[in-house]
C-alpha atoms as a PDB file:
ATOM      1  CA  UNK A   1      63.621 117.137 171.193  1.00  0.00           C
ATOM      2  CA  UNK A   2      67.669 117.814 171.406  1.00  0.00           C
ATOM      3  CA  UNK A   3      68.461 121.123 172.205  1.00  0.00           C
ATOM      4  CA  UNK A   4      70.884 122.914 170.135  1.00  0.00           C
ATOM      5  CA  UNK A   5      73.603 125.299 171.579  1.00  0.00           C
ATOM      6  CA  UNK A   6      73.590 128.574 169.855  1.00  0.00           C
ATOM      7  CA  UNK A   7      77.159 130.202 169.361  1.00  0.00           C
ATOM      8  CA  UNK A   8      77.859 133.339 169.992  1.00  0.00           C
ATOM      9  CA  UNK A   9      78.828 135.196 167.396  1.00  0.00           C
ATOM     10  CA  UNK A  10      82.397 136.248 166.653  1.00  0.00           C
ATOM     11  CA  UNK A  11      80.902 140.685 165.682  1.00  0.00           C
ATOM     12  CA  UNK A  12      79.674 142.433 167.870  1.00  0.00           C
ATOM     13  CA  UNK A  13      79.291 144.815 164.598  1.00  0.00           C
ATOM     14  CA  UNK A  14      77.040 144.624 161.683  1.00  0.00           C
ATOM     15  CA  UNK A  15      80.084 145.738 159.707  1.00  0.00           C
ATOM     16  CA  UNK A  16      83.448 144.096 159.527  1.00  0.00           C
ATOM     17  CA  UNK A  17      86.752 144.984 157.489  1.00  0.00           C
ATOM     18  CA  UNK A  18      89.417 142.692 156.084  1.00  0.00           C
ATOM     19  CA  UNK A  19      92.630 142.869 157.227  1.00  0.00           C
ATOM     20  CA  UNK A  20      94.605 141.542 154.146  1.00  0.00           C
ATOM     21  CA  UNK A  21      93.583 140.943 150.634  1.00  0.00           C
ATOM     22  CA  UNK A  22      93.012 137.195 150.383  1.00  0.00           C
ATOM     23  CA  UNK A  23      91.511 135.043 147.746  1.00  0.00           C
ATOM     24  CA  UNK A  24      88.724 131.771 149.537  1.00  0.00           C
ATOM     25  CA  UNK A  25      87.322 129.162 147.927  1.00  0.00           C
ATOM     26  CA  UNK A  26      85.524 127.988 150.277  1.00  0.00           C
ATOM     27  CA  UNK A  27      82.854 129.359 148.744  1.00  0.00           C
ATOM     28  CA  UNK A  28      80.418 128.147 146.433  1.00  0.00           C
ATOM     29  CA  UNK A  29      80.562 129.363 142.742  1.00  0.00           C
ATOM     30  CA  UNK A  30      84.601 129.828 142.714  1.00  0.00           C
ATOM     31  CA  UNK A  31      87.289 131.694 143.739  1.00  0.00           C
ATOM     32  CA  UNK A  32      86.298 134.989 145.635  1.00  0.00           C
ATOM     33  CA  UNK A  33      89.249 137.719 145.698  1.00  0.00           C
ATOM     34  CA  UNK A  34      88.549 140.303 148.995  1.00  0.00           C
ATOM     35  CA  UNK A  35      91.001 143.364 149.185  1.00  0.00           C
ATOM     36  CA  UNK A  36      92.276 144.737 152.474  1.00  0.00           C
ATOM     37  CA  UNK A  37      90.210 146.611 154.214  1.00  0.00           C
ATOM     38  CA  UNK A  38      87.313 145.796 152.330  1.00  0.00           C
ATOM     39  CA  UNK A  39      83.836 145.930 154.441  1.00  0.00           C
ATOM     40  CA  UNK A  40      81.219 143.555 154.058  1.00  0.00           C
ATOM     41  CA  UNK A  41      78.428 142.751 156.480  1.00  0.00           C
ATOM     42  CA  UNK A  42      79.058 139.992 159.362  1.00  0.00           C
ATOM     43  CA  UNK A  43      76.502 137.963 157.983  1.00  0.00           C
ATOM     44  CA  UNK A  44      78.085 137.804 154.713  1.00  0.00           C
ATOM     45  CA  UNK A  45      79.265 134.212 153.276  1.00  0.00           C
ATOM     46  CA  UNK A  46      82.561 134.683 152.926  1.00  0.00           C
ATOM     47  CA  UNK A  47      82.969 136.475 156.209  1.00  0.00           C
ATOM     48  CA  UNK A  48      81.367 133.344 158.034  1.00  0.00           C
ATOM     49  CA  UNK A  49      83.671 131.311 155.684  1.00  0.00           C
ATOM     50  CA  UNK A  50      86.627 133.146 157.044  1.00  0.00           C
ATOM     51  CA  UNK A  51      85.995 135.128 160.337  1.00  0.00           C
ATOM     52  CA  UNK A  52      90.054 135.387 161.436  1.00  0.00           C
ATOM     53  CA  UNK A  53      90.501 137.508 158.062  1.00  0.00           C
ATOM     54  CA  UNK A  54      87.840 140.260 159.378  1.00  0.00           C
ATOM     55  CA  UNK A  55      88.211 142.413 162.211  1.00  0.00           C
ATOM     56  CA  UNK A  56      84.707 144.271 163.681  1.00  0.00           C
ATOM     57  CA  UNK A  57      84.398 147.809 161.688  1.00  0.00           C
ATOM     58  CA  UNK A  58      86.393 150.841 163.337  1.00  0.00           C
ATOM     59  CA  UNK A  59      89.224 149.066 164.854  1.00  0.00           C
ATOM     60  CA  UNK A  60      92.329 151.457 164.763  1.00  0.00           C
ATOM     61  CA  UNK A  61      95.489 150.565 162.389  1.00  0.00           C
ATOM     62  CA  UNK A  62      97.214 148.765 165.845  1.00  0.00           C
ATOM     63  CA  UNK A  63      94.377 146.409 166.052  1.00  0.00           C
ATOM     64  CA  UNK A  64      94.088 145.184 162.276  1.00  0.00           C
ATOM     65  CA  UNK A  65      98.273 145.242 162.609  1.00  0.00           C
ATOM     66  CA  UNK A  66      98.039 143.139 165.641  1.00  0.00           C
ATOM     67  CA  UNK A  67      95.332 140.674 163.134  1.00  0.00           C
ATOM     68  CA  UNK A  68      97.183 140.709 160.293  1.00  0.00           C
ATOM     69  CA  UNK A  69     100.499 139.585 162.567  1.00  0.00           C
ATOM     70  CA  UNK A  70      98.784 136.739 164.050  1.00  0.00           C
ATOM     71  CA  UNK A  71      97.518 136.063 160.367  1.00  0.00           C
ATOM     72  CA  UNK A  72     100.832 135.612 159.613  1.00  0.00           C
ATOM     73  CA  UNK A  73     102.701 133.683 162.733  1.00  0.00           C
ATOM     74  CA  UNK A  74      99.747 130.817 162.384  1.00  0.00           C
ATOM     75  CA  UNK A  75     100.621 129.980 158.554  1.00  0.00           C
ATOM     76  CA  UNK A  76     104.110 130.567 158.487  1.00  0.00           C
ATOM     77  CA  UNK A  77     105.765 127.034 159.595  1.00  0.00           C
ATOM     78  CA  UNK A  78     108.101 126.533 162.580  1.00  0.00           C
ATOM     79  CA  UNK A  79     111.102 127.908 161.891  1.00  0.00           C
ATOM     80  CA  UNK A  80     114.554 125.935 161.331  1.00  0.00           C
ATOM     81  CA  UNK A  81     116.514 125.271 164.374  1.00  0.00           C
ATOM     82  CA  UNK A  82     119.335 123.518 162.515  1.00  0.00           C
ATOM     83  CA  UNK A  83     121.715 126.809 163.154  1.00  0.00           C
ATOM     84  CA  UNK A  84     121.069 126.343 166.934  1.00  0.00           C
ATOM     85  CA  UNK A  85     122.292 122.373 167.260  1.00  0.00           C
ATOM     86  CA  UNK A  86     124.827 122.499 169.477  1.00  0.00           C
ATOM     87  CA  UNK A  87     126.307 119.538 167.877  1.00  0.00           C
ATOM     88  CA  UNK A  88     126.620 121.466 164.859  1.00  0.00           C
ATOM     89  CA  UNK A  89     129.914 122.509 164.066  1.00  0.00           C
ATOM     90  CA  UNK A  90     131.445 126.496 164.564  1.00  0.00           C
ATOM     91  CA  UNK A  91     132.294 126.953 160.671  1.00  0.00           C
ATOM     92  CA  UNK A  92     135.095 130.032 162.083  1.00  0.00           C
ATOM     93  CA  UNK A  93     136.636 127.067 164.238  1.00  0.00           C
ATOM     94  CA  UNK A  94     136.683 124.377 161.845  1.00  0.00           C
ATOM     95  CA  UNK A  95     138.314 126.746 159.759  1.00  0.00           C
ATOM     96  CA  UNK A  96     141.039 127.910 162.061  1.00  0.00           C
ATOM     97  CA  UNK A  97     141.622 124.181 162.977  1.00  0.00           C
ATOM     98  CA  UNK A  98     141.626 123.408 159.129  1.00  0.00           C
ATOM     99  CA  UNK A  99     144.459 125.494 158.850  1.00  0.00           C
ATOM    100  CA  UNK A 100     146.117 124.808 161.849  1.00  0.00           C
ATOM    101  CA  UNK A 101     146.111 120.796 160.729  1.00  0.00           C
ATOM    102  CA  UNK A 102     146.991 121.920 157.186  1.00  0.00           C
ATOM    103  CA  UNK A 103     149.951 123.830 158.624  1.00  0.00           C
ATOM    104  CA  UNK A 104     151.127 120.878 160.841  1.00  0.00           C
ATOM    105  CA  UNK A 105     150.705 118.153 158.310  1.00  0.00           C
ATOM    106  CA  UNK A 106     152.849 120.132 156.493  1.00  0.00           C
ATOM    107  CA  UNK A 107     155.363 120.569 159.517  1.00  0.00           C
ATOM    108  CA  UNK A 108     154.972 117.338 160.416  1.00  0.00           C
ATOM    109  CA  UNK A 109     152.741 117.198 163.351  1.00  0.00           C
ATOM    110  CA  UNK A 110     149.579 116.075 164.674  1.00  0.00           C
ATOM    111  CA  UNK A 111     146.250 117.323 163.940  1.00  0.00           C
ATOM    112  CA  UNK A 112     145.652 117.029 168.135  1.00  0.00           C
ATOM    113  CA  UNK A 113     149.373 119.355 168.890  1.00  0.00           C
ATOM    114  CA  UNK A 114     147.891 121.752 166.239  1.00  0.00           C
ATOM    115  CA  UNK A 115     144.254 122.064 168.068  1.00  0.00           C
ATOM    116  CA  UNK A 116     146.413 122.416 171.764  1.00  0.00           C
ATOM    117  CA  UNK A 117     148.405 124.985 170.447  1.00  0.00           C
ATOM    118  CA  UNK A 118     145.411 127.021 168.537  1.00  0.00           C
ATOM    119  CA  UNK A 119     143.814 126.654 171.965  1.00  0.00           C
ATOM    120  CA  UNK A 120     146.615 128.113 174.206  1.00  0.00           C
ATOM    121  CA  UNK A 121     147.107 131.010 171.361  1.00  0.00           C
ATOM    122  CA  UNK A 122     143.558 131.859 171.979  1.00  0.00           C
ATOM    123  CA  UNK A 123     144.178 132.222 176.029  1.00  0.00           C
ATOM    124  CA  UNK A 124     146.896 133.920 175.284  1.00  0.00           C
ATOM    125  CA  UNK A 125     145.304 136.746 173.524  1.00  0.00           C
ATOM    126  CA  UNK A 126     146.614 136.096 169.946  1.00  0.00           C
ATOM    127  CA  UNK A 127     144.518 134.695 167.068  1.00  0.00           C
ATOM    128  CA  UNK A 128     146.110 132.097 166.323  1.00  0.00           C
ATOM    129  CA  UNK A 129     150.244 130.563 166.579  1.00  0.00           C
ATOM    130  CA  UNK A 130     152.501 132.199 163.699  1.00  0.00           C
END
């Protein structure tokens, strides 16, 4: 005969409260809604269902915070690093340098004398060349 490993279980608490209203269906018979800090029993269905929404009965406001924020950072997705590629352009210097080509187009220079000469401006202190 195989022998079957019993888990331990997640409560040390015959009562448990949510943390955050939520709405399962991973029960049978439908939809079931559960508001925050509802208590049910540990043995309950939908707390076996679900055992990361409950927290054991008497934890302090920290402790269903701390729950409730790790709720949160597992089902939120991976945030956008687009703003941090370094390839990206700066929008305030492509804007300077805009103007700066603009302005020597105009004067009839280079795009490259206008960049040299916002650089040195900028060591200089100044903003950018009158």
């Amino acid at each position: 005969m195989a022998s079957v490993m019993q888990r331990k279980p997640k409560f040390k608490t015959e009562l448990v409260t949510a943390v955050d209203s939520f709405v399962t269906s991973a029960l049978e018979g439908g939809p079931f809604p559960v508001a925050a800090y509802s208590r049910f029993r540990a043995d309950h269905p939908v707390v076996k269902a679900v055992p990361d929404f409950f927290i054991e009965d008497g934890a302090d406001y920290a402790e269903i915070a701390a729950q409730r924020t790790r709720l949160m950072m597992a089902s939120s997705p991976p945030p956008d690093r687009s703003c941090l590629n370094p390839g990206a352009p700066n929008l305030r210097r492509g804007r300077a340098s805009q103007r700066l080509q603009w302005r020597a187009s105009r004067q009839g220079r280079t795009g490259g004398e206008a960049e040299a000469r916002l650089v040195r401006a900028r060591r200089a202190g100044g903003s950018q060349p009158a």
